[in-house]
C-alpha atoms as a PDB file:
ATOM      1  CA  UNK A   1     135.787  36.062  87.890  1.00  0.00           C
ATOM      2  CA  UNK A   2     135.354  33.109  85.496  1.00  0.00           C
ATOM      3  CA  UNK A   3     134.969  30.693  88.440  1.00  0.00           C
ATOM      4  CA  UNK A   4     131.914  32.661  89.977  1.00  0.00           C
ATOM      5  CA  UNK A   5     130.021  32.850  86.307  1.00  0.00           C
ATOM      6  CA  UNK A   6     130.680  29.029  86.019  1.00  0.00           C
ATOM      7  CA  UNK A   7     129.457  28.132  89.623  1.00  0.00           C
ATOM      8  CA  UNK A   8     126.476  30.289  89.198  1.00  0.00           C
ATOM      9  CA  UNK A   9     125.050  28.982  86.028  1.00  0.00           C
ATOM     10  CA  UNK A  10     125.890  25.214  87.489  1.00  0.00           C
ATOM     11  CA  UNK A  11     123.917  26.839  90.657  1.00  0.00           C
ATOM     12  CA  UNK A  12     121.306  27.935  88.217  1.00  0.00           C
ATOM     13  CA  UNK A  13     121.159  24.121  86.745  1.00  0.00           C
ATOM     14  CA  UNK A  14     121.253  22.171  90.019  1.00  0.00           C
ATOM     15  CA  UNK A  15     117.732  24.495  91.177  1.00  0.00           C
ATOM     16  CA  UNK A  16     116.189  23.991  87.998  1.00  0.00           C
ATOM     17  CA  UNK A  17     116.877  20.396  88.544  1.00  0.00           C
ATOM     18  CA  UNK A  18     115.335  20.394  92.479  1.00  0.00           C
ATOM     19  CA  UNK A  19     112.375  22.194  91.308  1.00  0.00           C
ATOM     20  CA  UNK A  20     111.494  19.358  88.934  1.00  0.00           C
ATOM     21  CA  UNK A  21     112.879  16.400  91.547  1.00  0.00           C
ATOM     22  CA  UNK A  22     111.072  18.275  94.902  1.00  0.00           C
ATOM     23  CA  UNK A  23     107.785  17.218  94.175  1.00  0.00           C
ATOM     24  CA  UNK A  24     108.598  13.491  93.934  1.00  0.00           C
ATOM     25  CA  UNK A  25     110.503  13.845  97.638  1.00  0.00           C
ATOM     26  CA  UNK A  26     107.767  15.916  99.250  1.00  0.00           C
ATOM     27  CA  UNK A  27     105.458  13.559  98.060  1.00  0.00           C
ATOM     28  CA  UNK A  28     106.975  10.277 100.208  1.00  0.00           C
ATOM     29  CA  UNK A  29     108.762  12.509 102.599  1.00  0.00           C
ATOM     30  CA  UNK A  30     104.886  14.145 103.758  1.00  0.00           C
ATOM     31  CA  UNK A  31     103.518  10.654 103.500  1.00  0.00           C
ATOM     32  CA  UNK A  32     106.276   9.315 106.064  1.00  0.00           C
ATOM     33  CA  UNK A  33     105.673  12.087 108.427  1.00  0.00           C
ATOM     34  CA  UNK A  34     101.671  11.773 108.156  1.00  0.00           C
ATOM     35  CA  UNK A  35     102.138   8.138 109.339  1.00  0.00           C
ATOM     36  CA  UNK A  36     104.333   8.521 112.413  1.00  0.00           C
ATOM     37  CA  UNK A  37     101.897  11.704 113.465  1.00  0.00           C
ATOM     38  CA  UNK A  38     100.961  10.808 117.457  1.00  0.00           C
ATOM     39  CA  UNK A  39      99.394  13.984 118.050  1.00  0.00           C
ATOM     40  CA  UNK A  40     101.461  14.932 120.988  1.00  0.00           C
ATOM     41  CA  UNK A  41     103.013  18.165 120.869  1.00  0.00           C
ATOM     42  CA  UNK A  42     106.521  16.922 122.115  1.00  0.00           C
ATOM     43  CA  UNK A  43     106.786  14.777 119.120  1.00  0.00           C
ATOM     44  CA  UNK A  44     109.160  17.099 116.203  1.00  0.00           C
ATOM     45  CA  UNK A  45     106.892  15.317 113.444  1.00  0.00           C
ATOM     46  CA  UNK A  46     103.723  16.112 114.873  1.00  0.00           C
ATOM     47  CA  UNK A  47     104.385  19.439 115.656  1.00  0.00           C
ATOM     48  CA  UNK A  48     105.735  20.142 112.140  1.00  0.00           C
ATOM     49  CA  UNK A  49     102.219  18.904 110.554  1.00  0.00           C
ATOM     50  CA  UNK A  50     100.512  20.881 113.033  1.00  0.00           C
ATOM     51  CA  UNK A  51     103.059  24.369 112.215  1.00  0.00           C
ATOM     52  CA  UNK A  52     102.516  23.214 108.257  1.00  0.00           C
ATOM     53  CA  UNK A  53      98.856  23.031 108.597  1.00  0.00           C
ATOM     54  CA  UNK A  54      98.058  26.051 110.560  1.00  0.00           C
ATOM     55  CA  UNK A  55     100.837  28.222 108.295  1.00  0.00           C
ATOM     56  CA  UNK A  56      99.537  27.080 105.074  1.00  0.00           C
ATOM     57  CA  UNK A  57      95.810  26.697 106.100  1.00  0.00           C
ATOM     58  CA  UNK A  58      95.537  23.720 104.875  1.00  0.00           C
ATOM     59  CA  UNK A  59      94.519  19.710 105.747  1.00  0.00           C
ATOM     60  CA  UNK A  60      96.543  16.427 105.154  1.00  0.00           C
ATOM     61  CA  UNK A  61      98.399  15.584 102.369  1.00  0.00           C
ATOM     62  CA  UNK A  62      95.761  15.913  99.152  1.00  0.00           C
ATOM     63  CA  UNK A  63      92.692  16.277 101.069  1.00  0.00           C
ATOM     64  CA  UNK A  64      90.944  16.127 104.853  1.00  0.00           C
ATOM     65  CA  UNK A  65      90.353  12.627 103.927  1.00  0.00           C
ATOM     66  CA  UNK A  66      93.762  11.863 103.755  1.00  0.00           C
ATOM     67  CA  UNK A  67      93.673  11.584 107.511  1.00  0.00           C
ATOM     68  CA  UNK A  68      90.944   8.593 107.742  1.00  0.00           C
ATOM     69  CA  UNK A  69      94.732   6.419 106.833  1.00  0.00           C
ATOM     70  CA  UNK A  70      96.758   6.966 109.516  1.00  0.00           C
ATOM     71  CA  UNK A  71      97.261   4.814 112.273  1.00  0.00           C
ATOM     72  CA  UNK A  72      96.433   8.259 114.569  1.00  0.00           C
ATOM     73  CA  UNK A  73      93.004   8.129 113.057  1.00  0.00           C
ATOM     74  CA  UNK A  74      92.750   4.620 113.789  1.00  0.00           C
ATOM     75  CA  UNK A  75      94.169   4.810 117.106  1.00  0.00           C
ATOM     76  CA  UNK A  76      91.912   7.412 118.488  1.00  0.00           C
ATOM     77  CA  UNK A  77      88.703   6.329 117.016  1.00  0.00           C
ATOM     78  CA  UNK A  78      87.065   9.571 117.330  1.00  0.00           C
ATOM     79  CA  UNK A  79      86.355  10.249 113.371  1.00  0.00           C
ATOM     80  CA  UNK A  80      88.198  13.098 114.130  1.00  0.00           C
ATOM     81  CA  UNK A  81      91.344  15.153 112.502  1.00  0.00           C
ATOM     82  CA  UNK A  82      93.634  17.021 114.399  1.00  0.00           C
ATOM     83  CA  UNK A  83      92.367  20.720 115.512  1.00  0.00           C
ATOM     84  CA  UNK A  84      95.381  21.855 113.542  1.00  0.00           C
ATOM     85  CA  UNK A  85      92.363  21.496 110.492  1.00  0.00           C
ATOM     86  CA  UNK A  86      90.368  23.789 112.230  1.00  0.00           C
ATOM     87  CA  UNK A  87      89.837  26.946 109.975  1.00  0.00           C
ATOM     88  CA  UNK A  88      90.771  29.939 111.699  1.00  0.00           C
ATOM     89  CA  UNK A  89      86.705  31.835 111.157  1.00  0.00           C
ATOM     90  CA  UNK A  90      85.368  28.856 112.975  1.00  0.00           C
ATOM     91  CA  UNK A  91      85.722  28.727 117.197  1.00  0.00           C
ATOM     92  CA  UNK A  92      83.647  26.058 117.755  1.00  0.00           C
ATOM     93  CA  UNK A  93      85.845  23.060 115.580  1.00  0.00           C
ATOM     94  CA  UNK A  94      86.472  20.371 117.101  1.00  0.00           C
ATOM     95  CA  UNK A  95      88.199  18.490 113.739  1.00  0.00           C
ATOM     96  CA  UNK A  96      85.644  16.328 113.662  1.00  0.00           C
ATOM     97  CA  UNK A  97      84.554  14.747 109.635  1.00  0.00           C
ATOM     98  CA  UNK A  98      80.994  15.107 110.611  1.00  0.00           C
ATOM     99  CA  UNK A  99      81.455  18.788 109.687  1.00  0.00           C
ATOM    100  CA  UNK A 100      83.594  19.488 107.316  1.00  0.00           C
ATOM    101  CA  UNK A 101      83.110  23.029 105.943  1.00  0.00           C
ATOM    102  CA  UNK A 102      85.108  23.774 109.465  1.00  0.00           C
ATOM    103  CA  UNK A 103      88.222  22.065 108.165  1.00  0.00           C
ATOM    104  CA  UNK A 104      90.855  23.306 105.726  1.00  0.00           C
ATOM    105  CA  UNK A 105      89.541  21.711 102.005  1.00  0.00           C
ATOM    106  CA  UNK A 106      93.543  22.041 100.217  1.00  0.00           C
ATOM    107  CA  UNK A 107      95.643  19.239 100.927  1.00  0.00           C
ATOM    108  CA  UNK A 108      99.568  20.542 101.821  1.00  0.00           C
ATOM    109  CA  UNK A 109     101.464  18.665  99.506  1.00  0.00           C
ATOM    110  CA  UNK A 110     100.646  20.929  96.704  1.00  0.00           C
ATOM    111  CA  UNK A 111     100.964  23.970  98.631  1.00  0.00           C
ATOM    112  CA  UNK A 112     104.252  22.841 100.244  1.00  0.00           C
ATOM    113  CA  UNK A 113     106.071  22.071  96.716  1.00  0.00           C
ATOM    114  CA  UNK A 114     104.413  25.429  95.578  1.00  0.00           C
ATOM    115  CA  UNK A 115     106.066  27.306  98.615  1.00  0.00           C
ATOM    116  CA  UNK A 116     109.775  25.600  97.640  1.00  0.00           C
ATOM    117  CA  UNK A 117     109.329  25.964  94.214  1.00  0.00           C
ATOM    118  CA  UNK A 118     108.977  30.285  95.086  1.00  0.00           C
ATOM    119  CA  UNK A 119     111.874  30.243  97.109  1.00  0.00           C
ATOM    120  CA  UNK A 120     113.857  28.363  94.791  1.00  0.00           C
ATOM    121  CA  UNK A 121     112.937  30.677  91.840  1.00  0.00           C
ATOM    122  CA  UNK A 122     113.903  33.128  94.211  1.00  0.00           C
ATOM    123  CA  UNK A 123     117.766  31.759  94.620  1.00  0.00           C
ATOM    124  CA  UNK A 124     117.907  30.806  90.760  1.00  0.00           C
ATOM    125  CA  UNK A 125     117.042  34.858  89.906  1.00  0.00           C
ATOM    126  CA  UNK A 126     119.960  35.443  92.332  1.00  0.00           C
ATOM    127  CA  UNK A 127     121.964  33.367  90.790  1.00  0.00           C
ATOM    128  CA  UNK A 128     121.055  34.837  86.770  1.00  0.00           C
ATOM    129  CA  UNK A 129     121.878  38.048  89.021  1.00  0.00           C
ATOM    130  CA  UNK A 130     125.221  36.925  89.896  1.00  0.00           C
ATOM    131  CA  UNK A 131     126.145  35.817  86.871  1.00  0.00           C
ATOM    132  CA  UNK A 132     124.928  38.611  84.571  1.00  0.00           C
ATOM    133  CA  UNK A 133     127.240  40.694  87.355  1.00  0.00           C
ATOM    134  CA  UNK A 134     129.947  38.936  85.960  1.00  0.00           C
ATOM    135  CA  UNK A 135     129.793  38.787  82.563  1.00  0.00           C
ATOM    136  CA  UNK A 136     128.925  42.638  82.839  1.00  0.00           C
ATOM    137  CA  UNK A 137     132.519  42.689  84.616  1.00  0.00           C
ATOM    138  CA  UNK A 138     134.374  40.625  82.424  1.00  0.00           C
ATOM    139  CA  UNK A 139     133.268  42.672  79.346  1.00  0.00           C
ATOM    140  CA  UNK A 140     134.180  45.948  80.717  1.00  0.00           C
ATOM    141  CA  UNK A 141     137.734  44.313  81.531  1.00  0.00           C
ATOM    142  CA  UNK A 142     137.969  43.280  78.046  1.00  0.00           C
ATOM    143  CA  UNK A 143     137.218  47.006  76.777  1.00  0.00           C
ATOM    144  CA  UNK A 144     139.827  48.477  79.505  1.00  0.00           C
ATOM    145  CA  UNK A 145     142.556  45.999  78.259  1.00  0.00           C
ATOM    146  CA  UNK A 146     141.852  46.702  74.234  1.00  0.00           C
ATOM    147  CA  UNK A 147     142.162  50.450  74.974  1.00  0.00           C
ATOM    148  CA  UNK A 148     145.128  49.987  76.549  1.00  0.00           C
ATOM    149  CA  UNK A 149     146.489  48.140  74.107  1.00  0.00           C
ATOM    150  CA  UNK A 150     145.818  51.134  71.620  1.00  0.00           C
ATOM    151  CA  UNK A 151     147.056  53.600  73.600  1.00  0.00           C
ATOM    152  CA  UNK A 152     150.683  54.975  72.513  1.00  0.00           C
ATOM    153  CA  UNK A 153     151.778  56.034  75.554  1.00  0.00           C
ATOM    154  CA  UNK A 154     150.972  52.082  76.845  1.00  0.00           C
ATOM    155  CA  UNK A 155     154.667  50.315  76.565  1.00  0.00           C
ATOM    156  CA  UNK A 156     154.993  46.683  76.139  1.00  0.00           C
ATOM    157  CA  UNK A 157     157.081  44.577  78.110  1.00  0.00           C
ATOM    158  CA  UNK A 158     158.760  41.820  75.912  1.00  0.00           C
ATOM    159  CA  UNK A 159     160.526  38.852  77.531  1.00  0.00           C
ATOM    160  CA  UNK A 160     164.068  39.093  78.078  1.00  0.00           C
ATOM    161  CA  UNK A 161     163.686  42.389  80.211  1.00  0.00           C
ATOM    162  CA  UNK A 162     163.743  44.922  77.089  1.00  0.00           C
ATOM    163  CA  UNK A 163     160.842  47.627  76.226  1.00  0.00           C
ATOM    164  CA  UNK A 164     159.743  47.615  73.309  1.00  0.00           C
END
């Protein structure tokens, strides 16, 4: 039982840790994936900023203008973002910056690190759950074994093989 309290609370200290380190990584990991964005749907990288961006309702990585820096803005030319930007209310966006109270405002970085900071709260409560599970077992062992030892009908077994 001591083993599970001790890998719990180092559980407990490795999440508190990530929560603290994950916004540093999401920060260049998002920036990676913004650049290699093609806009085809085959591509796993586009299709997880589009996913990200429709799920979270929100636009590149601090802002809409966030996209004006990729090479896929570049490349197409069409002063456009992708129609992943689109808020849901409006049918008639096209992504385009020349209108943008049609396009998601929040950036996703924030709301990304926000997202993995709940679940990891979530696992660290587990964890304090765990743990207080165990010291709540431990501590009623210790109160069987001190009765025990104060009970007169309880023998004790000395070594050699003799009662005493």
């Amino acid at each position: 039982m001591g083993q599970c309290g001790i890998t719990s609370s180092k559980t407990v200290l490795v999440f508190l840790n990530l929560i603290f380190w994950v916004e540093n990584e999401v920060d260049r990991s998002i920036q990676k994936v913004y650049k290699t964005y093609n806009g085809t749907n085959p591509d796993a990288a586009s299709r997880a900023i589009d996913y990200v961006q429709r799920q979270l309702h929100c636009c590149g990585i601090h802002n809409y203008s966030d996209w004006e820096n990729t090479d896929w803005f570049k490349e197409t030319k069409n002063q456009s973002v992708p129609l992943s930007c689109c808020r849901e209310t409006v049918s008639s966006c096209n992504g385009s910056l020349a209108h943008p109270s049609d396009l998601y405002a929040e950036g996703c970085e924030a709301l990304v690190v926000k997202k993995l900071q709940e679940i990891m709260m979530h696992v660290i409560w587990a964890a304090l759950a765990f743990a207080a599970i165990q010291l709540l077992g431990m501590l009623c062992a210790c109160i069987v074994l001190c009765r025990r030892s104060r009970d007169p009908a309880y023998e004790l077994l000395i070594t050699g093989g003799t009662y005493a």
